[in-house]
C-alpha atoms as a PDB file:
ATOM      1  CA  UNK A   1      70.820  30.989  44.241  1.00  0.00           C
ATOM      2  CA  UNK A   2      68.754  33.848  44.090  1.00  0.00           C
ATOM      3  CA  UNK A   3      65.408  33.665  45.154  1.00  0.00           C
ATOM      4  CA  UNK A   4      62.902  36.773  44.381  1.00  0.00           C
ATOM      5  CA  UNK A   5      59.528  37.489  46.558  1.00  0.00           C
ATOM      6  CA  UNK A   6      56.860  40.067  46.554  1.00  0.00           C
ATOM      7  CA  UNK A   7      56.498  40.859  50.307  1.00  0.00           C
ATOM      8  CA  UNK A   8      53.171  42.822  51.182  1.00  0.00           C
ATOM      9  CA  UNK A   9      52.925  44.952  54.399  1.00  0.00           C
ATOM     10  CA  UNK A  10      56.095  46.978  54.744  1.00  0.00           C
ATOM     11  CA  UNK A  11      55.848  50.057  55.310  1.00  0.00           C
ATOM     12  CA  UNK A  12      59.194  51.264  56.673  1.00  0.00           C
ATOM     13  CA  UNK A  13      62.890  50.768  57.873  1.00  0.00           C
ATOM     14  CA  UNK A  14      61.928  48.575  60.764  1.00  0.00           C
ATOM     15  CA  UNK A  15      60.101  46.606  58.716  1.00  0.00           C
ATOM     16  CA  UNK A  16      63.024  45.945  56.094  1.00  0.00           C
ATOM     17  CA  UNK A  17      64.766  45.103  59.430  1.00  0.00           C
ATOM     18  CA  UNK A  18      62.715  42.760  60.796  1.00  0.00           C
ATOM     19  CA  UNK A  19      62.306  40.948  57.081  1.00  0.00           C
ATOM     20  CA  UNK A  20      66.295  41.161  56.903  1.00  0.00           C
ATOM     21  CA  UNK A  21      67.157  39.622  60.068  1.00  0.00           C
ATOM     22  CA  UNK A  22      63.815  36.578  59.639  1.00  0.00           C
ATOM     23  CA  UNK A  23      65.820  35.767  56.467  1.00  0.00           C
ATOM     24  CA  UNK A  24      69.345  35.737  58.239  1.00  0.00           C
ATOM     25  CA  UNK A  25      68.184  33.625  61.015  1.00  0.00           C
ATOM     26  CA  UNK A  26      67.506  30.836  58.578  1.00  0.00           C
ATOM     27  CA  UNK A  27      70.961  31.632  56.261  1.00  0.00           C
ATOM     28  CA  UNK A  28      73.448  34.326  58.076  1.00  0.00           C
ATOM     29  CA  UNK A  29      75.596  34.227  54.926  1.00  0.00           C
ATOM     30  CA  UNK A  30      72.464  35.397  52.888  1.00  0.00           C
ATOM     31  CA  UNK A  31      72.598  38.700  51.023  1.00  0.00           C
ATOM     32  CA  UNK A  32      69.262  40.460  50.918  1.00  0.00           C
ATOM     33  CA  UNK A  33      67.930  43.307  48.622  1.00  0.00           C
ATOM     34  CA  UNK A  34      64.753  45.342  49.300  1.00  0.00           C
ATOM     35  CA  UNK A  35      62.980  47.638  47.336  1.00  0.00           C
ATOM     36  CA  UNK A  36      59.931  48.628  49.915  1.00  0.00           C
ATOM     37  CA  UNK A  37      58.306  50.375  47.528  1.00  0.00           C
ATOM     38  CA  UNK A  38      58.340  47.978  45.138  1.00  0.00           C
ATOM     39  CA  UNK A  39      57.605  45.179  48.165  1.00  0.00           C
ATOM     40  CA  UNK A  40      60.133  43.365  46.418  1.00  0.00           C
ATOM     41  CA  UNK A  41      62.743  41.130  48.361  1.00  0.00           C
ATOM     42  CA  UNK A  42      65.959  39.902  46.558  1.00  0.00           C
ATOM     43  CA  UNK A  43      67.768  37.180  48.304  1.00  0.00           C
ATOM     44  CA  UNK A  44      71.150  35.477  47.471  1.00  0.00           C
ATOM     45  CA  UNK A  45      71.249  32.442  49.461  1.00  0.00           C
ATOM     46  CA  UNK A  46      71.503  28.718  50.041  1.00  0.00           C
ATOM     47  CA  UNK A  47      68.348  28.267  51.717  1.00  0.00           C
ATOM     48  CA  UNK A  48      65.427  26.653  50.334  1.00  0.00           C
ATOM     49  CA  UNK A  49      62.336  29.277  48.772  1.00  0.00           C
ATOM     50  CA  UNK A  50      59.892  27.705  51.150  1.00  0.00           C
ATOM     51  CA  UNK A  51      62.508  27.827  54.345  1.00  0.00           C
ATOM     52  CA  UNK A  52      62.681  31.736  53.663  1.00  0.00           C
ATOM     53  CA  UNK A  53      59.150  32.572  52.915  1.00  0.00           C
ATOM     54  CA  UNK A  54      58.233  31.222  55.717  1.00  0.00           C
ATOM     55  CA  UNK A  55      60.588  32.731  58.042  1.00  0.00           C
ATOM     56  CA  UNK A  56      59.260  36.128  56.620  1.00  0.00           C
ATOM     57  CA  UNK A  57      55.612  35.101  57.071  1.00  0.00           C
ATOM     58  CA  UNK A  58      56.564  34.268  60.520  1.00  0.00           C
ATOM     59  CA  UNK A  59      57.575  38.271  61.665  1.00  0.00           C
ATOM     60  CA  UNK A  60      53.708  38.844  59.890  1.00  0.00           C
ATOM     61  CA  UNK A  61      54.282  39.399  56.538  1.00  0.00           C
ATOM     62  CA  UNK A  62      52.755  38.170  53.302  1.00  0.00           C
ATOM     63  CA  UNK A  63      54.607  36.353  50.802  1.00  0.00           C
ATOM     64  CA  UNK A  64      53.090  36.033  47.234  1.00  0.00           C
END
């Protein structure tokens, strides 16, 4: 399933790292897109929406 989120505060390829690998610790099979500019995160995986939001809001980013 792919899940879509609006992720505020990153501002460059660490960041898209750290998001990435927050996401992958929940769901190492997942497949993740991101568009920093956009602060848009694209993410093809089993996980639940809330399980993966959270994980991102956890490495101190927000989630809208």
């Amino acid at each position: 399933m792919e899940h879509v989120f609006q992720v505020q505060g990153m501002t460059c390829g660490h960041c898209e790292k750290a998001v990435q690998q927050a996401i992958r610790q929940v769901d190492p099979q997942a497949q993740v897109q991101i568009d920093r500019p956009q602060g848009r995160v694209a993410v093809n995986s089993t996980a639940a929406a809330d399980a993966l939001k959270t994980a991102i809001r956890e490495e101190g980013y927000a989630v809208a």
